[in-house]
N, C-alpha and C. Protein backbone atom coordinates (compact mmCIF):
# COMPACT_ATOMS: atom_id res chain seq x y z
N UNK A 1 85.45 26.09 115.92
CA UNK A 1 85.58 26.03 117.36
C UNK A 1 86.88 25.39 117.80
N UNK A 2 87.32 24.22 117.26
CA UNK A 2 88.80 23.98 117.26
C UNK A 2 89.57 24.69 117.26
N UNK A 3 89.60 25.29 116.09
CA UNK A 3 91.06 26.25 115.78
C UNK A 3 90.88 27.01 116.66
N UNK A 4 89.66 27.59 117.22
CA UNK A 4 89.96 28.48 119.00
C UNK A 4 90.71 27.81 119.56
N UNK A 5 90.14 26.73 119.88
CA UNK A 5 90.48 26.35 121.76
C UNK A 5 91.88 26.35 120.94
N UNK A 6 92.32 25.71 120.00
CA UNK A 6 93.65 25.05 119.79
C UNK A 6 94.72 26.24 120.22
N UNK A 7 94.45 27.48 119.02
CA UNK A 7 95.11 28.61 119.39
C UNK A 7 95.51 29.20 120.62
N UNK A 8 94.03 29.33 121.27
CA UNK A 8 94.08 29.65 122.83
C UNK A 8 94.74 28.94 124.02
N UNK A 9 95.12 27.41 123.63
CA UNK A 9 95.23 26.83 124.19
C UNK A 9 97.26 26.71 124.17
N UNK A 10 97.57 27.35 123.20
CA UNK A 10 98.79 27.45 122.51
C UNK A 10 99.21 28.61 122.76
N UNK A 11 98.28 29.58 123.43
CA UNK A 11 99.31 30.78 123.92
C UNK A 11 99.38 30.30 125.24
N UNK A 12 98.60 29.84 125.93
CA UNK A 12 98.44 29.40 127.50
C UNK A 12 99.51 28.55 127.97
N UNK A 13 100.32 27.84 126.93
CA UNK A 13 101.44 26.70 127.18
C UNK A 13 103.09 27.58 127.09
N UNK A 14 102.98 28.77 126.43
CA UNK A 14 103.61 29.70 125.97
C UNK A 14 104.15 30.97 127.21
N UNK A 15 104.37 30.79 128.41
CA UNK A 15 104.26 31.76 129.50
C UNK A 15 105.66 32.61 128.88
N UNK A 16 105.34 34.04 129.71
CA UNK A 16 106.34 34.81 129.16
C UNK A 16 107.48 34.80 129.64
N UNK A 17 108.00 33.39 130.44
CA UNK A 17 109.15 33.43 131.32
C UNK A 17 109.61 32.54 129.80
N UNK A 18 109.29 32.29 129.04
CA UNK A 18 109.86 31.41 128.34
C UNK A 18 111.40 32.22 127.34
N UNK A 19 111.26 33.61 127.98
CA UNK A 19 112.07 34.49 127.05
C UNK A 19 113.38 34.24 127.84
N UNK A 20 113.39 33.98 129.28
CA UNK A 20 114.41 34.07 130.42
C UNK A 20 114.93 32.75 129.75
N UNK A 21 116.30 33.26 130.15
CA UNK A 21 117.02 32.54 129.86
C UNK A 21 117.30 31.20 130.60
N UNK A 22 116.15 31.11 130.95
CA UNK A 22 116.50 29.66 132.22
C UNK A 22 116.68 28.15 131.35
N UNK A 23 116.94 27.22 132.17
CA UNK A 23 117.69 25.93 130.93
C UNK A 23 116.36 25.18 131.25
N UNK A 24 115.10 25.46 132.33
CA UNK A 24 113.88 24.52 131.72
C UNK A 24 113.18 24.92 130.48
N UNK A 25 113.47 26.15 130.13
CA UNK A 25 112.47 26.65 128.52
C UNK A 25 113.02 27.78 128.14
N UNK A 26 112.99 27.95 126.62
CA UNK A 26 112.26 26.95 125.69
C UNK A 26 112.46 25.67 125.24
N UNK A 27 111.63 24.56 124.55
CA UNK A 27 112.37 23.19 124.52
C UNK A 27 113.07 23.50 123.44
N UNK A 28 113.92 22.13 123.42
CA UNK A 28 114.93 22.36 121.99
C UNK A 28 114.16 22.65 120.73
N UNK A 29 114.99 22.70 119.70
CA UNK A 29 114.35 22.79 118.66
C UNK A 29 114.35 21.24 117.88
N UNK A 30 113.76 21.25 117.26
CA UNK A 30 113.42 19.98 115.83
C UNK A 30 114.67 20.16 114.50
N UNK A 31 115.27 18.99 114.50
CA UNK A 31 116.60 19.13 113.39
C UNK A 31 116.09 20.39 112.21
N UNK A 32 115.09 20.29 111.85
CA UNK A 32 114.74 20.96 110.78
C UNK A 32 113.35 21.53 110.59
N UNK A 33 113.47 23.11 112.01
CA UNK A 33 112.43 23.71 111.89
C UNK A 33 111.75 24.28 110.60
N UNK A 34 112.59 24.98 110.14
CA UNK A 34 112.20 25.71 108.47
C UNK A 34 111.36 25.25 107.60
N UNK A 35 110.96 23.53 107.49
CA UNK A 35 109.91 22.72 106.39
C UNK A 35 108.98 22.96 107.53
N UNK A 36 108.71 23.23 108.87
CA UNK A 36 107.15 22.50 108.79
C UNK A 36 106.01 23.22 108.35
N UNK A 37 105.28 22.86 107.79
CA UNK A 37 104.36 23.28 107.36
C UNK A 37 103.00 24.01 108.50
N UNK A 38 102.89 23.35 109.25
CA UNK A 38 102.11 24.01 110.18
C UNK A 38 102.04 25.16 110.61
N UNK A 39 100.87 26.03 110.91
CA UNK A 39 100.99 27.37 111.22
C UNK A 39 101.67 27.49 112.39
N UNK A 40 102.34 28.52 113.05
CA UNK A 40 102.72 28.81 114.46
C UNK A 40 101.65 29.63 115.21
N UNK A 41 101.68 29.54 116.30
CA UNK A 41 101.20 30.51 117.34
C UNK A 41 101.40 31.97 116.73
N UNK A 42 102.90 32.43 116.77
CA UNK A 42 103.50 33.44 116.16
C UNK A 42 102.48 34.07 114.75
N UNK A 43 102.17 33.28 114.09
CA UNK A 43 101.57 33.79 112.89
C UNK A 43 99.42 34.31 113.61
N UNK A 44 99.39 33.47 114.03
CA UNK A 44 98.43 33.98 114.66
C UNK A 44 98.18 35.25 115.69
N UNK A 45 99.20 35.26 116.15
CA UNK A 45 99.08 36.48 116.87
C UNK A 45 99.89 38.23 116.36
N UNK A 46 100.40 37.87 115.38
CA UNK A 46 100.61 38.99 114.15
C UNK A 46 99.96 38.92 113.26
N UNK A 47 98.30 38.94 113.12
CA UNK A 47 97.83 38.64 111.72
C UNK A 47 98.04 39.55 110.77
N UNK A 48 98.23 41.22 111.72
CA UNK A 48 97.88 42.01 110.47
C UNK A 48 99.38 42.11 110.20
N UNK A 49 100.26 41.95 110.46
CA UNK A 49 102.11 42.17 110.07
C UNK A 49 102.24 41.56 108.83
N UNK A 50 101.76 40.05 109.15
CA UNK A 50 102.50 39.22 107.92
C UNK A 50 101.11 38.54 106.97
N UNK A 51 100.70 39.66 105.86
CA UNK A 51 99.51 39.51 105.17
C UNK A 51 100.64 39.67 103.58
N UNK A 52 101.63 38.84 103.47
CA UNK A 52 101.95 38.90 101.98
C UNK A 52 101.23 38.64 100.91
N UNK A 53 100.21 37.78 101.14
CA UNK A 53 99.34 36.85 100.29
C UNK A 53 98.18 37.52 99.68
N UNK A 54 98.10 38.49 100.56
CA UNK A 54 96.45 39.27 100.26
C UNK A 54 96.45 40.01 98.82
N UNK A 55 95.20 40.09 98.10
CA UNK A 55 95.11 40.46 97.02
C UNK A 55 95.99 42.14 96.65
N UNK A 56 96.29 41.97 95.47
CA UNK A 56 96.95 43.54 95.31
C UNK A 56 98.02 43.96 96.16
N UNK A 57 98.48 42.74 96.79
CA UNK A 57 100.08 42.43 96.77
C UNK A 57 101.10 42.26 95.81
N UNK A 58 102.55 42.73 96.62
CA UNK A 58 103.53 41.64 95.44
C UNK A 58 103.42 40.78 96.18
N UNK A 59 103.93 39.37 95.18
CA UNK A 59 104.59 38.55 95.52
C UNK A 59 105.34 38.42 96.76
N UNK A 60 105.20 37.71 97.89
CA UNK A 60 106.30 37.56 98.91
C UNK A 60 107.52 37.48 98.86
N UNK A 61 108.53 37.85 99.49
CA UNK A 61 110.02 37.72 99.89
C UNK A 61 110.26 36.38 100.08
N UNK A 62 111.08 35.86 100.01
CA UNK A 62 111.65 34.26 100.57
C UNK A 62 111.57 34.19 101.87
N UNK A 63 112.19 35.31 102.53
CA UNK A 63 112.00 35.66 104.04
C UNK A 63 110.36 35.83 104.91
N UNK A 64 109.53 36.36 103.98
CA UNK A 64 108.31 36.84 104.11
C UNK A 64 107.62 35.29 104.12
N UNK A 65 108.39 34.37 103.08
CA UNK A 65 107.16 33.51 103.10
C UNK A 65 107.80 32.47 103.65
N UNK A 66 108.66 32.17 104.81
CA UNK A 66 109.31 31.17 105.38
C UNK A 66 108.46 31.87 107.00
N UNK A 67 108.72 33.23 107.08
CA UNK A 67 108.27 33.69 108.24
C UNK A 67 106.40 33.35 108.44
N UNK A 68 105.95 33.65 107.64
CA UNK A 68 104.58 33.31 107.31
C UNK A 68 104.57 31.75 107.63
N UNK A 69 105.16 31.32 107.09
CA UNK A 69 104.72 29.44 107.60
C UNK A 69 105.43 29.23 108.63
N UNK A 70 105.92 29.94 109.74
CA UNK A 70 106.37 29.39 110.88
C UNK A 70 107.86 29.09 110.69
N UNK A 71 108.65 29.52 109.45
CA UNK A 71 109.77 28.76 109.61
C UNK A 71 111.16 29.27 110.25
N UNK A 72 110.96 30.66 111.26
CA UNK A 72 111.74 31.63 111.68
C UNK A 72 110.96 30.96 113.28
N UNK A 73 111.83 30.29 113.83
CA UNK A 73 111.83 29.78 115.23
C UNK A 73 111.21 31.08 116.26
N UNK A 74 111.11 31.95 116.05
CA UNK A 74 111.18 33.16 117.11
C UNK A 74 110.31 34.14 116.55
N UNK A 75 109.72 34.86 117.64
CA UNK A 75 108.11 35.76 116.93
C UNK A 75 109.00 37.15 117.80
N UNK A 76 108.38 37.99 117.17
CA UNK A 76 108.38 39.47 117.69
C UNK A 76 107.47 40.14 119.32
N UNK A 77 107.60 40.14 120.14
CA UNK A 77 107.27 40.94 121.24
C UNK A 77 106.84 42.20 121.60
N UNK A 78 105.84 42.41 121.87
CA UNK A 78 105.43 43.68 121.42
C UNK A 78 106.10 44.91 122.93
N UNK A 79 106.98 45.53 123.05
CA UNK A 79 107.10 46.03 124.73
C UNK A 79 106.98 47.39 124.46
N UNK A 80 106.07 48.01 126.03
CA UNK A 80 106.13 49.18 126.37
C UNK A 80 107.22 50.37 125.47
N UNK A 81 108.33 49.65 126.04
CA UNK A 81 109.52 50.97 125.59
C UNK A 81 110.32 50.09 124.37
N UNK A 82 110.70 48.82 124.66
CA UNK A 82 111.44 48.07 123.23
C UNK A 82 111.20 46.85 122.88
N UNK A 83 110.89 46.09 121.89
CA UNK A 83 110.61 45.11 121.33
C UNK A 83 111.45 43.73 121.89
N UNK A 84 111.61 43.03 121.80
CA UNK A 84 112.34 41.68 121.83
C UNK A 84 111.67 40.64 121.31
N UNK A 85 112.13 39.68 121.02
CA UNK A 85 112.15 38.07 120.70
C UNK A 85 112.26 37.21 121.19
N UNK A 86 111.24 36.50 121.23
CA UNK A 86 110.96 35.31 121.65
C UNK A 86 110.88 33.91 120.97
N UNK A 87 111.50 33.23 121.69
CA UNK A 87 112.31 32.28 120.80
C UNK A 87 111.14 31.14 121.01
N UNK A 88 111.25 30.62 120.31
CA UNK A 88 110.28 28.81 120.77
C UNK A 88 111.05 27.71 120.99
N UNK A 89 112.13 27.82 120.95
CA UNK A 89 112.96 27.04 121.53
C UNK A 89 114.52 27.33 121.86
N UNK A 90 115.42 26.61 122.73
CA UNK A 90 116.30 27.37 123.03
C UNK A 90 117.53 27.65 121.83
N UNK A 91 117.93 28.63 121.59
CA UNK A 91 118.29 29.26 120.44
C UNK A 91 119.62 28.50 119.98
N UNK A 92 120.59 27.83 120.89
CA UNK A 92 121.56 26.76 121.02
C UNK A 92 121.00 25.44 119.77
N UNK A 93 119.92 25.37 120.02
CA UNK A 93 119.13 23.64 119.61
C UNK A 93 119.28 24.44 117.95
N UNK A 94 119.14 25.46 117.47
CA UNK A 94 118.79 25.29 116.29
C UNK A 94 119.72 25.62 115.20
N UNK A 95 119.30 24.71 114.26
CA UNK A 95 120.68 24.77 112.62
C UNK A 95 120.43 26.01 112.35
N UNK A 96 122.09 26.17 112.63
CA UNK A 96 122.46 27.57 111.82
C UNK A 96 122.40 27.37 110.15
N UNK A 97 122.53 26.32 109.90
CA UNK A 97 121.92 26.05 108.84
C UNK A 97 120.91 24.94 108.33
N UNK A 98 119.88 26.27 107.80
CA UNK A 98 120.02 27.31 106.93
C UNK A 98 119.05 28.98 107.52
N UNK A 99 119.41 28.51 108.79
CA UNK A 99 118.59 29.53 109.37
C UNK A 99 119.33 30.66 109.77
N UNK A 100 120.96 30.91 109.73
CA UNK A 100 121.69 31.93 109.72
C UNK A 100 121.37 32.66 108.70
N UNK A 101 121.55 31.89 107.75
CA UNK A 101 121.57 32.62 105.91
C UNK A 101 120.27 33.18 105.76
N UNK A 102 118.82 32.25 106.34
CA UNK A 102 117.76 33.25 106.13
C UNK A 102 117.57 34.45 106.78
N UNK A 103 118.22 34.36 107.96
CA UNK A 103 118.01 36.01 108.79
C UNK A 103 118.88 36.78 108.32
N UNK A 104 119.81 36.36 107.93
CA UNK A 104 121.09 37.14 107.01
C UNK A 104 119.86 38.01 105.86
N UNK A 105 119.44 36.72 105.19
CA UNK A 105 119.16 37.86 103.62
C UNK A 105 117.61 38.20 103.80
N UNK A 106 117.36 38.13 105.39
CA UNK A 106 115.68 39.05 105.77
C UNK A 106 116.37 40.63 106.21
N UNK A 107 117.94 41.21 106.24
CA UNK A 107 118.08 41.66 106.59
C UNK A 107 117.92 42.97 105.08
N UNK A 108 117.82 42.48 104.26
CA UNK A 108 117.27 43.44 103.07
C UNK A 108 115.56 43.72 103.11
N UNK A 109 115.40 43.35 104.09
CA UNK A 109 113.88 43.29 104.19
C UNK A 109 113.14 44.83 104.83
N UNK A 110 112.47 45.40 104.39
CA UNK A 110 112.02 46.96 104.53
C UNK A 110 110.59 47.00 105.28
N UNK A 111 109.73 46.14 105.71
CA UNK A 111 108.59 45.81 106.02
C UNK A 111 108.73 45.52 107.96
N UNK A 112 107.59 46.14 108.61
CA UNK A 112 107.46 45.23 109.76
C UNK A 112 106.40 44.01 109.66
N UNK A 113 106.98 43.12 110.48
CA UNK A 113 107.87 43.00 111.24
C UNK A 113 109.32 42.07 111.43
N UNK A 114 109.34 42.17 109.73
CA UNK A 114 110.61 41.50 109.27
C UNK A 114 111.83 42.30 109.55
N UNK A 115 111.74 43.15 109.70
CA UNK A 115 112.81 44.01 109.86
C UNK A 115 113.37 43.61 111.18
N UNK A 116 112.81 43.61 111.62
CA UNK A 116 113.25 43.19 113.72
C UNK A 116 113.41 41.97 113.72
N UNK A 117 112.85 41.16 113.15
CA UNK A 117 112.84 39.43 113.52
C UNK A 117 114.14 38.98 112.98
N UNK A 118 114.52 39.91 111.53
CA UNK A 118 115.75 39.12 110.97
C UNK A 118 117.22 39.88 111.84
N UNK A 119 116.87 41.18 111.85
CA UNK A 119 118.04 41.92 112.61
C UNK A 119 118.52 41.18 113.86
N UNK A 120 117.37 41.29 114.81
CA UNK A 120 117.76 40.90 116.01
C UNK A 120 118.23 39.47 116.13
N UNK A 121 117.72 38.94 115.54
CA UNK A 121 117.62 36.90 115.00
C UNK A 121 118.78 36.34 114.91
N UNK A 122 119.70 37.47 113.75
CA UNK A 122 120.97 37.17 113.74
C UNK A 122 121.86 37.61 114.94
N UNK A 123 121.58 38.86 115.29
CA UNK A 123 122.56 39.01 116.32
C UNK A 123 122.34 37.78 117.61
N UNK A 124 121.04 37.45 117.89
CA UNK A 124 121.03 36.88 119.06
C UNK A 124 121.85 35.24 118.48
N UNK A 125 121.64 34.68 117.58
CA UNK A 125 121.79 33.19 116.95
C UNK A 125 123.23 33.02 117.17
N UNK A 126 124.06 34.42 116.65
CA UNK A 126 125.44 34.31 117.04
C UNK A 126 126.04 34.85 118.14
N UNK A 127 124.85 34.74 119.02
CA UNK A 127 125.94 34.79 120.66
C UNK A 127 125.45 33.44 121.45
N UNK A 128 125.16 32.56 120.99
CA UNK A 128 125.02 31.52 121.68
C UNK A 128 126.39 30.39 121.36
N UNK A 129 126.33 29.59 122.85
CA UNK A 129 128.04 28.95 122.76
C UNK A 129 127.82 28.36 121.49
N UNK A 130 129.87 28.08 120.97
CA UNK A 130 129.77 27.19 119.17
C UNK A 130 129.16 28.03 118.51
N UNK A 131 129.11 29.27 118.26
CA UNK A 131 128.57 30.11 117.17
C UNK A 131 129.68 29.69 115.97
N UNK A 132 130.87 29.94 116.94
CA UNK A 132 131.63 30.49 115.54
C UNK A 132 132.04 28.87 114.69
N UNK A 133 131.65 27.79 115.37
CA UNK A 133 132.24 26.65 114.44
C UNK A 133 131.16 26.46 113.69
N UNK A 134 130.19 27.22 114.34
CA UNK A 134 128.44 26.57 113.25
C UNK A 134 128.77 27.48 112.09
N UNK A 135 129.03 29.02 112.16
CA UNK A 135 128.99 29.73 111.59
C UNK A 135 129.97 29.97 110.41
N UNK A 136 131.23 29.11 110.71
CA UNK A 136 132.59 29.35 109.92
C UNK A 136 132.34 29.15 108.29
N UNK A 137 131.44 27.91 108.85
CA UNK A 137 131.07 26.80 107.57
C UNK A 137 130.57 27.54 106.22
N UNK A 138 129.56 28.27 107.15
CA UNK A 138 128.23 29.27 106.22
C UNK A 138 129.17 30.56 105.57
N UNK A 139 130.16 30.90 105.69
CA UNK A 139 130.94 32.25 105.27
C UNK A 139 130.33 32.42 103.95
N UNK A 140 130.74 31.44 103.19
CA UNK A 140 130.50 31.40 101.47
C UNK A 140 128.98 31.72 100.92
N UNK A 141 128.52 31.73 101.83
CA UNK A 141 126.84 31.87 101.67
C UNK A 141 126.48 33.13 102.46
N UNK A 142 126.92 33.59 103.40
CA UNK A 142 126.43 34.86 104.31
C UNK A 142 127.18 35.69 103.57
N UNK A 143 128.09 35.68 102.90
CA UNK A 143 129.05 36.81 102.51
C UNK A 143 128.07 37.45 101.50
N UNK A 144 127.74 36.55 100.32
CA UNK A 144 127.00 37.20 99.28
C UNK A 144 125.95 38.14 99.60
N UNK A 145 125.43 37.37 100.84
CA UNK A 145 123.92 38.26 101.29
C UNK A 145 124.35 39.17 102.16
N UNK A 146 125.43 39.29 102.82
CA UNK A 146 125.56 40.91 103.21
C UNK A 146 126.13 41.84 102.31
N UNK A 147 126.81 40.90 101.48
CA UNK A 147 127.10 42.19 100.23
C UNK A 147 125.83 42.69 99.92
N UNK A 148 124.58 41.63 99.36
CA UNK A 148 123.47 42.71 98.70
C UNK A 148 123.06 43.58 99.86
N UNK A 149 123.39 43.20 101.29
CA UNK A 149 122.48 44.37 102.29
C UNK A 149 123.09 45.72 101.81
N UNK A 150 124.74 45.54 102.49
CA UNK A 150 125.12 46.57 101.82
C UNK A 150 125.30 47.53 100.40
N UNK A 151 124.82 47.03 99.37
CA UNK A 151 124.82 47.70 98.37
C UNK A 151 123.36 48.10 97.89
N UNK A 152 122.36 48.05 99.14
CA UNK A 152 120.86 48.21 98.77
C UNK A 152 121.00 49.66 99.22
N UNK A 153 119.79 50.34 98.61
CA UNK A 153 119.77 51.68 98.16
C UNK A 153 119.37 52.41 99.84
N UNK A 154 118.75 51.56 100.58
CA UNK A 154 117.75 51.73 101.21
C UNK A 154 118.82 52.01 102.74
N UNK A 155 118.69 53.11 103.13
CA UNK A 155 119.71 53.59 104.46
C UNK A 155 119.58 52.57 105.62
N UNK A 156 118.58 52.20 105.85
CA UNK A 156 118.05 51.35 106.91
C UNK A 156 119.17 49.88 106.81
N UNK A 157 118.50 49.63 105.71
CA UNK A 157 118.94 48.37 104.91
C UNK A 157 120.67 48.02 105.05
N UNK A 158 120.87 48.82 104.45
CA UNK A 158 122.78 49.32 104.54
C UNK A 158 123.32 49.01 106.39
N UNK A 159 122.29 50.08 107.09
CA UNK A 159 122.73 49.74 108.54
C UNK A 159 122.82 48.55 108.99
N UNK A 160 121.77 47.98 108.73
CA UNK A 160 121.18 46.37 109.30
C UNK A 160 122.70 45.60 109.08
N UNK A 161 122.71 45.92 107.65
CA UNK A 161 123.95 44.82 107.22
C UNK A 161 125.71 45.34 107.41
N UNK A 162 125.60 46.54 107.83
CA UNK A 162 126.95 46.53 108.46
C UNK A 162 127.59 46.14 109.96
N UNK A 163 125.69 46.01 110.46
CA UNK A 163 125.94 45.89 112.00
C UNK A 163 126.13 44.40 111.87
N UNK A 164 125.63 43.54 111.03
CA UNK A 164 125.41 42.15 111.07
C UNK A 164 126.79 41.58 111.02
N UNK A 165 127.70 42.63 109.66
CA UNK A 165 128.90 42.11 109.42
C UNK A 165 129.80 42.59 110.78
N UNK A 166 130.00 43.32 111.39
CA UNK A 166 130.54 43.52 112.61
C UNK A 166 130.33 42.50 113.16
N UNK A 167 129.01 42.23 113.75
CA UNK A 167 128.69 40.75 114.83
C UNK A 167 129.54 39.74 113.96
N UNK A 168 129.41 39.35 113.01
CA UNK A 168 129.58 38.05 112.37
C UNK A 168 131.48 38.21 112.84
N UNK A 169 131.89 39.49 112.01
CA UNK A 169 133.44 39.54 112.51
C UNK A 169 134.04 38.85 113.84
N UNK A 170 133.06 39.08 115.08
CA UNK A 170 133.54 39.72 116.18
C UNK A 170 133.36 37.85 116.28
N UNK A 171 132.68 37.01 116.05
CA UNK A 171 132.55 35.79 115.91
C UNK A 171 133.44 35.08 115.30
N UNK A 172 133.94 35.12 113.96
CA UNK A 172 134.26 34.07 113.36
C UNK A 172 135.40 34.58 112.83
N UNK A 173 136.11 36.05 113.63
CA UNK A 173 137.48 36.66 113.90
C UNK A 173 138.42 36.31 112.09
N UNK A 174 139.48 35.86 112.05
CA UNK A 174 140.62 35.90 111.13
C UNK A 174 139.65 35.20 109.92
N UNK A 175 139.07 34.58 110.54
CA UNK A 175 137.94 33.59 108.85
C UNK A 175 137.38 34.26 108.06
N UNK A 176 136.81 35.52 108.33
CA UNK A 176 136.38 36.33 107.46
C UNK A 176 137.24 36.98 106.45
N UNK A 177 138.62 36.53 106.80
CA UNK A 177 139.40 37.47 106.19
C UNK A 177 139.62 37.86 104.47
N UNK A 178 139.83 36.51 104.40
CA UNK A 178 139.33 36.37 102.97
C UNK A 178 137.92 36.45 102.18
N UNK A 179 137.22 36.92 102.85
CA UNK A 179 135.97 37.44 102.47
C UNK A 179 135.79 38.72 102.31
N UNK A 180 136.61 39.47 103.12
CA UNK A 180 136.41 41.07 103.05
C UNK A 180 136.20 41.79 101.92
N UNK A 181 137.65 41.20 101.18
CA UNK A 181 137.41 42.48 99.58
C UNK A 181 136.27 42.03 98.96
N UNK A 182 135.64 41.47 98.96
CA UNK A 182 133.58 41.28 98.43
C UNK A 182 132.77 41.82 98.95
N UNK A 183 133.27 42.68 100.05
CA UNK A 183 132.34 43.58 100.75
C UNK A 183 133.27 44.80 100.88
N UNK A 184 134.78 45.38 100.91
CA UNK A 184 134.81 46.55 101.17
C UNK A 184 134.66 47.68 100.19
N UNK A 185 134.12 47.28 98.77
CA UNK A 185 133.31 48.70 97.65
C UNK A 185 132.62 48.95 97.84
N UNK A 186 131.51 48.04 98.73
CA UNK A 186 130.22 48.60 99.04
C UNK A 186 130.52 49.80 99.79
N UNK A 187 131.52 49.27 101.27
CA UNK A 187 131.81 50.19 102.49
C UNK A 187 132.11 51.19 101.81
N UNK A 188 133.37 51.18 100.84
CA UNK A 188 133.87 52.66 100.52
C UNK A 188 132.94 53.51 99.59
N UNK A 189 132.47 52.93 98.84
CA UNK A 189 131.06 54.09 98.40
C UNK A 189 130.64 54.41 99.44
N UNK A 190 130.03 54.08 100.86
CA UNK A 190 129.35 54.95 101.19
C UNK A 190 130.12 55.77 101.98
N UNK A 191 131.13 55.66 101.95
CA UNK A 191 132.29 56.36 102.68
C UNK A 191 131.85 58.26 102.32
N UNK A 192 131.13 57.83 101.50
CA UNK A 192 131.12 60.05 101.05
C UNK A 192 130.24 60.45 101.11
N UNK A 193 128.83 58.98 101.79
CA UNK A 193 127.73 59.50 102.55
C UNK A 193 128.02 60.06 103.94
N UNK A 194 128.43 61.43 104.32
CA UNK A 194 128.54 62.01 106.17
C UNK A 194 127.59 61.34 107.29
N UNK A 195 126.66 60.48 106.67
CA UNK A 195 126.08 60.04 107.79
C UNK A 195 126.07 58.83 108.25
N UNK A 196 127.17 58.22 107.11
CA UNK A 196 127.78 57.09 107.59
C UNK A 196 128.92 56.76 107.74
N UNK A 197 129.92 58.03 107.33
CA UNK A 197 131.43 57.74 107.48
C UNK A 197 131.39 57.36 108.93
N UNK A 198 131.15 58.22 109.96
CA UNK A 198 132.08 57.72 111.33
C UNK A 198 131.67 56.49 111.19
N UNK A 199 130.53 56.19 111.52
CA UNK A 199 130.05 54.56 111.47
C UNK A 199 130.83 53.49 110.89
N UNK A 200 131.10 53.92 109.73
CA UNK A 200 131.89 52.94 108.61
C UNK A 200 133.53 52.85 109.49
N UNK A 201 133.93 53.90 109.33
CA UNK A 201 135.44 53.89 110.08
C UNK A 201 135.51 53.19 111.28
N UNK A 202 134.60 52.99 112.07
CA UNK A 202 134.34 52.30 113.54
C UNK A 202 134.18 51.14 112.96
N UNK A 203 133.41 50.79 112.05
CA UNK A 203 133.29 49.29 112.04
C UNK A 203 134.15 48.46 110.84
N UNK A 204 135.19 49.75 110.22
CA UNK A 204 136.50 48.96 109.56
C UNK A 204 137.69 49.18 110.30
N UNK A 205 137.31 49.59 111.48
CA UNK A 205 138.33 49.51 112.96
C UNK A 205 138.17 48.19 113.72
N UNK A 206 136.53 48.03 113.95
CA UNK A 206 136.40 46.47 114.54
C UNK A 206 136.75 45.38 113.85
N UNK A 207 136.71 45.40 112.41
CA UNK A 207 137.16 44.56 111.42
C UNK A 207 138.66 44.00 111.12
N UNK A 208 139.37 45.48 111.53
CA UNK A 208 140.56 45.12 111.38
C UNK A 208 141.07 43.79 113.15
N UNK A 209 139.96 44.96 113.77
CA UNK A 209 140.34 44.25 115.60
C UNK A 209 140.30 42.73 115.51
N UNK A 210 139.28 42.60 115.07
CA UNK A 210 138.63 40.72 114.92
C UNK A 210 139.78 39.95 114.10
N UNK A 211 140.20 40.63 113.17
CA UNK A 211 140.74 40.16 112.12
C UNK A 211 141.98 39.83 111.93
N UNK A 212 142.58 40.80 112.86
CA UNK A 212 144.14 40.88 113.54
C UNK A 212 144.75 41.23 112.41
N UNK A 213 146.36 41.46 111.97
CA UNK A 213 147.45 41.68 111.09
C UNK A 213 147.32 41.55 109.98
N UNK A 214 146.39 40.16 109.79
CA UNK A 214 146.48 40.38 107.92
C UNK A 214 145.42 40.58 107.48
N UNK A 215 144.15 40.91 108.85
CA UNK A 215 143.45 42.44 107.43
C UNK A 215 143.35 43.28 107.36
């Protein structure tokens, strides 16, 4: 009877203005959302999405099982015509690290509703002000994990992580620069897939844009 009211009582504190961008909500975040152990609201109200655990499973994802314990600040939205995210707190308050790098490498993730939480997660995390000084830091660590997006077999997968590396570009501009050649074999293999050349050429056009002269 607890865990009702508690639950119920935890979407009721939760109004859906909390998505607006207004500066009374969401509250900040906690230095270090990712450990707590406690369930979220979020997990309760996706029960059937995030069932990694259930018998005659694999094993969970790292992503799968951080999202499962609440440790992805922001739940999925279910809308009429398109989805969005909802944050639990305002998206400014929270460490990009190590919570860039986990939506980074949920972006190899093939399952709903990981697929949306990590995609969108990152794009939204790096448009909030000071992205790019939070973000500069993390290069050495995001780089690796968009390389594996891009070199995963999986078409979806590949997209996620070229759009991510665009955003990240368009952010943290000339810094990436020296990161590039660790990611442009992936790009040019798929260069002779037709359904991703234009794509690719557009976004080693924005690359060069962000990047200015010397890349």
């Amino acid at each position: 009877g607890r865990n009702v009211l508690r639950m119920s009582s935890g979407v009721q504190i939760k109004p859906k203005t909390a998505v607006q961008k207004s500066k009374t909500s969401p509250l900040p975040c906690s230095p270090e959302p990712a450990i707590k152990p406690q369930p979220k609201p979020s997990d309760k109200l996706n029960p059937k999405t995030i069932d990694p655990f259930g018998a005659h499973s694999r094993p969970p994802s790292a992503f799968a099982a951080i999202y499962a314990k609440g440790g992805i600040p922001c739940r999925l939205v279910h809308g009429s015509v398109k989805h969005r995210l909802q944050w639990e707190c305002l998206p400014e308050t929270v460490p990009f690290d190590p919570l860039l790098v986990t939506l980074a490498e949920g972006l190899r993730e093939t399952k709903h509703p990981y697929t949306f939480v990590s995609k969108e997660g990152f794009k939204e995390l790096l448009m909030v002000e000071g992205a790019a000084e939070k973000a500069i830091p993390l290069l050495p660590r995001l780089v690796p994990v968009l390389k594996a997006a891009l070199a995963h077999s999986d078409d979806e997968v590949f997209g996620r992580g070229l759009d991510a590396l665009v955003q990240l570009s368009a952010v943290v501009g000339p810094s990436l620069n020296d990161h590039l050649k660790h990611l442009l074999t992936n790009l040019s293999r798929r260069l002779t897939d037709k359904k991703f050349r234009e794509k690719i050429t557009v976004a080693l056009q924005k690359l060069e844009q962000y990047g200015g002269k010397v890349s």
